[in-house]
N, C-alpha and C. Protein backbone atom coordinates (compact mmCIF):
# COMPACT_ATOMS: atom_id res chain seq x y z
N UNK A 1 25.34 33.53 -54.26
CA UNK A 1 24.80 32.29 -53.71
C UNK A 1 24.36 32.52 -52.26
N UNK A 2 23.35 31.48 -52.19
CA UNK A 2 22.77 31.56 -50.44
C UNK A 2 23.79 30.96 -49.49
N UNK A 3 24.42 30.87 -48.41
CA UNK A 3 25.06 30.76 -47.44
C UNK A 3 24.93 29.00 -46.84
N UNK A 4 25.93 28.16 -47.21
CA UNK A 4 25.90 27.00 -45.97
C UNK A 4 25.65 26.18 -47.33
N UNK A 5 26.26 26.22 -48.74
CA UNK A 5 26.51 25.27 -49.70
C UNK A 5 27.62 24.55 -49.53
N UNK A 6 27.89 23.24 -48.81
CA UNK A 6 29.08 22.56 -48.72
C UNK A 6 30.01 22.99 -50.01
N UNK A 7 31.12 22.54 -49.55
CA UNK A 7 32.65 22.53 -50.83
C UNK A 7 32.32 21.06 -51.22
N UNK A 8 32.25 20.95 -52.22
CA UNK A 8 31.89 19.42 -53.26
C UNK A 8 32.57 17.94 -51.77
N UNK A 9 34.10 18.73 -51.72
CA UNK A 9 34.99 17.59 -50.75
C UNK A 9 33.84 17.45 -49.41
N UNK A 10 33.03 18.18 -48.86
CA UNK A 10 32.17 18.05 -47.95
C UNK A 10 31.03 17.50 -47.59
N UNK A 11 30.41 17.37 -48.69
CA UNK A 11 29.34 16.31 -49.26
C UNK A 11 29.38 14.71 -49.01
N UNK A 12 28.85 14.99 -47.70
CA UNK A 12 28.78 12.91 -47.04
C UNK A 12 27.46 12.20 -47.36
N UNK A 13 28.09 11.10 -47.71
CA UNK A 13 27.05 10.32 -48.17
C UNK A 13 25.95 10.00 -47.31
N UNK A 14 25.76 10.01 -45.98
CA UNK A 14 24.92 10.09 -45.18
C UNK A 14 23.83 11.41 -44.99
N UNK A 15 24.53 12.25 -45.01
CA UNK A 15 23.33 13.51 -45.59
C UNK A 15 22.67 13.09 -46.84
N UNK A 16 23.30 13.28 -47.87
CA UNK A 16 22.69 13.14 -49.15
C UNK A 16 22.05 12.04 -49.32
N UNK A 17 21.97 10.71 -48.41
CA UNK A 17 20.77 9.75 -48.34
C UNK A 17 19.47 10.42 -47.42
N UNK A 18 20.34 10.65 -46.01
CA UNK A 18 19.11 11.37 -45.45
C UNK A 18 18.15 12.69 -46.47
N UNK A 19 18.27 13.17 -47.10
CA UNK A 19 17.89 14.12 -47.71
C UNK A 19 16.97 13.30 -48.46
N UNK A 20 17.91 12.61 -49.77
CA UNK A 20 16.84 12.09 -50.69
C UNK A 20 15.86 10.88 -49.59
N UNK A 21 15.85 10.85 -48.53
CA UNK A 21 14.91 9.71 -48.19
C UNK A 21 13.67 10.22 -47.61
N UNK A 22 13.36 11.88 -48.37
CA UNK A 22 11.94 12.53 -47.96
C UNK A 22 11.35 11.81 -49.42
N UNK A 23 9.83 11.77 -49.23
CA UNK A 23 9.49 11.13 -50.54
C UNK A 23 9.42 12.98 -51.27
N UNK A 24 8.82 13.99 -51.03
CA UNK A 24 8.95 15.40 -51.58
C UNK A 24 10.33 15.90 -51.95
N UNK A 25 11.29 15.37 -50.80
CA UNK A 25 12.77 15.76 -51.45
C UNK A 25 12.79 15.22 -53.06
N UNK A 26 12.66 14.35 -52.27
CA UNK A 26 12.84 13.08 -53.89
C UNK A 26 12.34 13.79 -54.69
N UNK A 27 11.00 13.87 -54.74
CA UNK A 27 10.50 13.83 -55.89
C UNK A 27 10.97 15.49 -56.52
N UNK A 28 11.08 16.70 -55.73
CA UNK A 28 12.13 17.56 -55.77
C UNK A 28 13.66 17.50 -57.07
N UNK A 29 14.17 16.37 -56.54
CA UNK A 29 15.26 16.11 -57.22
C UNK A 29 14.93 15.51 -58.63
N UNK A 30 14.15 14.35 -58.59
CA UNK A 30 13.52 13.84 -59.52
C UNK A 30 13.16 15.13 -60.92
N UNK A 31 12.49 15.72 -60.59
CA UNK A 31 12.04 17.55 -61.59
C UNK A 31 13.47 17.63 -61.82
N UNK A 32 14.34 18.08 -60.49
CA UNK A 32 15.92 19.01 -60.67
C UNK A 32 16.82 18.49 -62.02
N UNK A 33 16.59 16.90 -61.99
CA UNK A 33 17.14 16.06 -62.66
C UNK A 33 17.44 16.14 -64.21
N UNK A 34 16.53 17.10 -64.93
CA UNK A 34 16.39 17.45 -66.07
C UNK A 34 17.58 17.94 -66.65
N UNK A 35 18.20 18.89 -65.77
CA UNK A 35 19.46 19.98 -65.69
C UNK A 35 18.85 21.48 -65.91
N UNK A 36 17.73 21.67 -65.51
CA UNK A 36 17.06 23.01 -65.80
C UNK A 36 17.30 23.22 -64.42
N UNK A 37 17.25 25.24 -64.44
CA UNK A 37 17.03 25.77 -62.81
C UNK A 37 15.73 25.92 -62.86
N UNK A 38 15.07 26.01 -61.62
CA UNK A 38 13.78 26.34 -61.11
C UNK A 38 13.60 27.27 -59.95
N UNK A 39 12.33 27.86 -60.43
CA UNK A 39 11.86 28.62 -59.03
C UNK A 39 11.27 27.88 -57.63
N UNK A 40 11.71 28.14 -56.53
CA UNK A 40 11.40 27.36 -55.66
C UNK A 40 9.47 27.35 -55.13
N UNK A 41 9.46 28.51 -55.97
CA UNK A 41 7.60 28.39 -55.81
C UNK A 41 6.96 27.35 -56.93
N UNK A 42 7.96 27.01 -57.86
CA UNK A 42 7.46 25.85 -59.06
C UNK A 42 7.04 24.97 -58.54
N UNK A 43 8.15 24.13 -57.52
CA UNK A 43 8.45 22.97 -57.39
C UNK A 43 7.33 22.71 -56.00
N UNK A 44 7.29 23.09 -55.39
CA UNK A 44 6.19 23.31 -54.37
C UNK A 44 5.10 24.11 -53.92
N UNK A 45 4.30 24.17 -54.81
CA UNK A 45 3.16 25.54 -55.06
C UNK A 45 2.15 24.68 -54.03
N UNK A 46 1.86 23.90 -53.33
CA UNK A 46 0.75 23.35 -52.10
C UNK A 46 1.38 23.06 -50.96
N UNK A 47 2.94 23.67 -50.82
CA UNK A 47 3.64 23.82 -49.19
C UNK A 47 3.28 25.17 -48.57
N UNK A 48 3.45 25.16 -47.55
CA UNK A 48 3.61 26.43 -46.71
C UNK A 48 4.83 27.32 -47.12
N UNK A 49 5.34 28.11 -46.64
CA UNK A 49 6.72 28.81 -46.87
C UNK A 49 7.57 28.17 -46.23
N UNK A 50 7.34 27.91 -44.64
CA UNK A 50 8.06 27.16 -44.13
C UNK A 50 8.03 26.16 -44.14
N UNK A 51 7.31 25.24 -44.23
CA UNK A 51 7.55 23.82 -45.32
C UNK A 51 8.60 23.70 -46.49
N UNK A 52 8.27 24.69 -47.66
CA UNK A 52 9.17 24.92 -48.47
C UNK A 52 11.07 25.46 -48.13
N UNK A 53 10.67 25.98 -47.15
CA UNK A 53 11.96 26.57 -46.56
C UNK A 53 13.10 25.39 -46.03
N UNK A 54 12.30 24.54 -45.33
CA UNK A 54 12.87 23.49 -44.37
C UNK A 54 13.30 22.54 -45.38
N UNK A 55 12.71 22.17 -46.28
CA UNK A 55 13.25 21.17 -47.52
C UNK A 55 14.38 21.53 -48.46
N UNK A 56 14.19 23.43 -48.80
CA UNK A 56 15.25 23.73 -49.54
C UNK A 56 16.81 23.80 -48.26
N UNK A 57 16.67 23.92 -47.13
CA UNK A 57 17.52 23.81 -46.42
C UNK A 57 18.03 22.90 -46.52
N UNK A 58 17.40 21.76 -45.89
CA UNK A 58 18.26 19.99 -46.14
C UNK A 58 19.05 20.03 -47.27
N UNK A 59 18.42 19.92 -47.94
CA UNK A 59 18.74 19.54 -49.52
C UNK A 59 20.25 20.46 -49.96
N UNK A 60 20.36 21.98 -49.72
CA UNK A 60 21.26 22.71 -50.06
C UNK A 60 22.21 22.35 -48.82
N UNK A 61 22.04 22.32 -47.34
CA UNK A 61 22.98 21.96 -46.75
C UNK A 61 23.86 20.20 -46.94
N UNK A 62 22.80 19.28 -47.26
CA UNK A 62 23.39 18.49 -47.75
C UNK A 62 24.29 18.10 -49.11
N UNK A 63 24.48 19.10 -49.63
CA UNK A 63 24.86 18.99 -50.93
C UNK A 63 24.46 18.53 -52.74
N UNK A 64 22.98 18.49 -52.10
CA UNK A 64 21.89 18.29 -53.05
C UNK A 64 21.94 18.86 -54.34
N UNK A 65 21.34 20.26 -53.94
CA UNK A 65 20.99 21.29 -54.84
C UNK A 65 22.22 22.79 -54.29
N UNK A 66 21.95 23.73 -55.64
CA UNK A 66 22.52 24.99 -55.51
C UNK A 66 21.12 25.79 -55.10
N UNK A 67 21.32 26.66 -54.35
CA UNK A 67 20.05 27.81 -54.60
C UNK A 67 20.65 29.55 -54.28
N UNK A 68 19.85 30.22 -55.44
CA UNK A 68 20.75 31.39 -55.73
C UNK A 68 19.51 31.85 -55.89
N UNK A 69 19.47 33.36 -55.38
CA UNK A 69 18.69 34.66 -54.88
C UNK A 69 18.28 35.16 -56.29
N UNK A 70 17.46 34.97 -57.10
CA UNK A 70 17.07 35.91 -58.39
C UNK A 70 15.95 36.85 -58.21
N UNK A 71 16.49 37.95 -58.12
CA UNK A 71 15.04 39.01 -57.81
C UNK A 71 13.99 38.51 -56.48
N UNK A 72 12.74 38.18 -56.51
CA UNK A 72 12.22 37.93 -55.05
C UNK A 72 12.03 36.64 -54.84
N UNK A 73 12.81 35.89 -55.94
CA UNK A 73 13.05 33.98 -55.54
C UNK A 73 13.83 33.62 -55.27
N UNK A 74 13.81 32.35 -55.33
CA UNK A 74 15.32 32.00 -55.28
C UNK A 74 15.46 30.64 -56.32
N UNK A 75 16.18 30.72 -56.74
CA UNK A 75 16.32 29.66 -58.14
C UNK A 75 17.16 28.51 -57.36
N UNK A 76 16.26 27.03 -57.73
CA UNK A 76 17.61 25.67 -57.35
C UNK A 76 17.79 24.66 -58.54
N UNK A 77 18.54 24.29 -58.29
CA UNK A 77 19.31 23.69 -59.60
C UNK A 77 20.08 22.01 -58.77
N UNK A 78 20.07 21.29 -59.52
CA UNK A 78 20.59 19.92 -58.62
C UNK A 78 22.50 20.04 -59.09
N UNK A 79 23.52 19.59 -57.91
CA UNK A 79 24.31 19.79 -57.91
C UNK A 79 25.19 18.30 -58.43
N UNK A 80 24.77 18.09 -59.83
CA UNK A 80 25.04 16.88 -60.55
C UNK A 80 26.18 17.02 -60.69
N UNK A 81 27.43 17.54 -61.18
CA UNK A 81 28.48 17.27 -61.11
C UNK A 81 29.08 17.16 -60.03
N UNK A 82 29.35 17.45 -58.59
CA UNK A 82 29.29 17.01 -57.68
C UNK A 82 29.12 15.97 -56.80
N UNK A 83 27.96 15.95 -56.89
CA UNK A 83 27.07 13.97 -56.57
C UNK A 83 27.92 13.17 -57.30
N UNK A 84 27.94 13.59 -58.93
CA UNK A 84 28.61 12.75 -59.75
C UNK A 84 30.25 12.18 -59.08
N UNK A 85 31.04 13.29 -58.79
CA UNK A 85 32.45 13.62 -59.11
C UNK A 85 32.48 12.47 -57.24
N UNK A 86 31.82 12.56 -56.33
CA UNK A 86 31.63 11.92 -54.94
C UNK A 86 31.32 10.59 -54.75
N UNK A 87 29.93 10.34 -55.35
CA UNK A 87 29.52 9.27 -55.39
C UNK A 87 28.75 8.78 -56.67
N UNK A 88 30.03 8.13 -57.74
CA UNK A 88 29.65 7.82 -59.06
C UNK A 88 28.29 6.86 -59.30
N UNK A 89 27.21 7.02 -60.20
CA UNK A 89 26.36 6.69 -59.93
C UNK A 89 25.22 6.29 -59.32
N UNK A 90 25.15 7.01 -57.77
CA UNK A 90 24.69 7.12 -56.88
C UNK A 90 23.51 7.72 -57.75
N UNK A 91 23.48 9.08 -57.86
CA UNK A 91 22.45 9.89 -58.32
C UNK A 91 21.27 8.97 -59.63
N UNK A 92 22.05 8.05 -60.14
CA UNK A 92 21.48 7.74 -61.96
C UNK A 92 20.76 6.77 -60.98
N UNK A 93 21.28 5.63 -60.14
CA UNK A 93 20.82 4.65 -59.26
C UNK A 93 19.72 4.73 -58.49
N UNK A 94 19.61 5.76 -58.03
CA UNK A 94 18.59 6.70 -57.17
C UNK A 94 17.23 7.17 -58.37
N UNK A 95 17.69 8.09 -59.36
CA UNK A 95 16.63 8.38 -59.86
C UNK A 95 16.21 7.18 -60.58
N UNK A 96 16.78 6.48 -61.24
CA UNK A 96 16.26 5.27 -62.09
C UNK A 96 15.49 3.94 -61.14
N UNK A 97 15.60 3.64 -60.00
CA UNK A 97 14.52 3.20 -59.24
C UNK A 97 13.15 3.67 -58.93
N UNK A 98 13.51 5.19 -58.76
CA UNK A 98 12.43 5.93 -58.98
C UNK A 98 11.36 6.04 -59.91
N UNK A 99 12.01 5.92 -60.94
CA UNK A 99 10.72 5.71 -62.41
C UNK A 99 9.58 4.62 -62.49
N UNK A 100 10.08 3.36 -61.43
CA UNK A 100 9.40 2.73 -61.57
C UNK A 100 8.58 2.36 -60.49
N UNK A 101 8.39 2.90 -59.27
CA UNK A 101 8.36 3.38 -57.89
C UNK A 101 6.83 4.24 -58.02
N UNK A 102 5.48 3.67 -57.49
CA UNK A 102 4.68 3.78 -58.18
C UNK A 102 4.34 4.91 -56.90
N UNK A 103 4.94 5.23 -55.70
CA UNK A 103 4.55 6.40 -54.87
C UNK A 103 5.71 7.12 -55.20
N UNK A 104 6.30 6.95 -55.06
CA UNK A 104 7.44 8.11 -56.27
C UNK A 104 6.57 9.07 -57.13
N UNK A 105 6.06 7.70 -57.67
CA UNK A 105 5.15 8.41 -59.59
C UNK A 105 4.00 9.85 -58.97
N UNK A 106 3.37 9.09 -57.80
CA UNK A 106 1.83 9.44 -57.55
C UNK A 106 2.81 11.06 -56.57
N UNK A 107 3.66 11.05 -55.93
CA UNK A 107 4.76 11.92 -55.28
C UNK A 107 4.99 13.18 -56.05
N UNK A 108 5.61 12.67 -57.52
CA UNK A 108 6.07 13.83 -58.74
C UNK A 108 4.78 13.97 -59.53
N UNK A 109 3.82 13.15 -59.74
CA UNK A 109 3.24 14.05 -60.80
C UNK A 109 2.63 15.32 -60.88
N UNK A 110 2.18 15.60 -60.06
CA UNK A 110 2.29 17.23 -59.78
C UNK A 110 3.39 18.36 -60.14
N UNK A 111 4.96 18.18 -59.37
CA UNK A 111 5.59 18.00 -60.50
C UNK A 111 6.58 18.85 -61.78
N UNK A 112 5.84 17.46 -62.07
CA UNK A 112 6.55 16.91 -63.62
C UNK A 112 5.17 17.49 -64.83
N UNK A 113 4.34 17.92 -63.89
CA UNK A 113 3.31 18.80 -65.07
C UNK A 113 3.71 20.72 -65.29
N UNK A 114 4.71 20.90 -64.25
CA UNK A 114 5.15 22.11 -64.71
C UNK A 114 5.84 22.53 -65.66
């Protein structure tokens, strides 16, 4: 694993709002949500590196996502049991507003076509 993944007990609810309150985080998590891992060039193929860099940071330091080194990527995965086990229904609450959230929609469809 990459370095600076909180312990589940570490995970404050104030990060993990700040995080999801990028509309790209979001929509980030929104994809993660499936329970599939991804390559971090999937999920953002029209960022910069460091664009991409700065988002997978938040997100993994806040307790978001996992991200783990596979050959010359790095794979992230959303840290649902966790979120779950912290703040029960937070996560289902969050994405299910989202569905109907019409800059959300216009946010992920890009995406949600991978």
């Amino acid at each position: 694993m990459i370095p600076h993944h909180p312990e589940s007990a570490q995970i404050h609810l104030e990060n993990v709002l700040t995080a999801l309150g990028n509309p790209t985080r979001l929509a980030v998590v929104r994809v993660l949500a499936d329970g599939q891992e991804r390559s971090c060039t999937a999920l953002l193929r029209d960022q910069t590196k460091s664009t991409m860099t700065h988002h997978w940071r938040v997100l993994r330091s806040s307790g978001v996502i996992w991200q783990r080194p596979a050959g010359r990527e790095n794979l992230l995965s959303l840290r649902r049991e966790d979120l779950d086990a912290r703040f029960p229904g937070l996560l289902d609450a969050i994405l299910s507003a989202t569905r109907s959230d019409a800059l959300t929609d216009a946010s992920t469809a890009w995406s949600e076509r991978s």
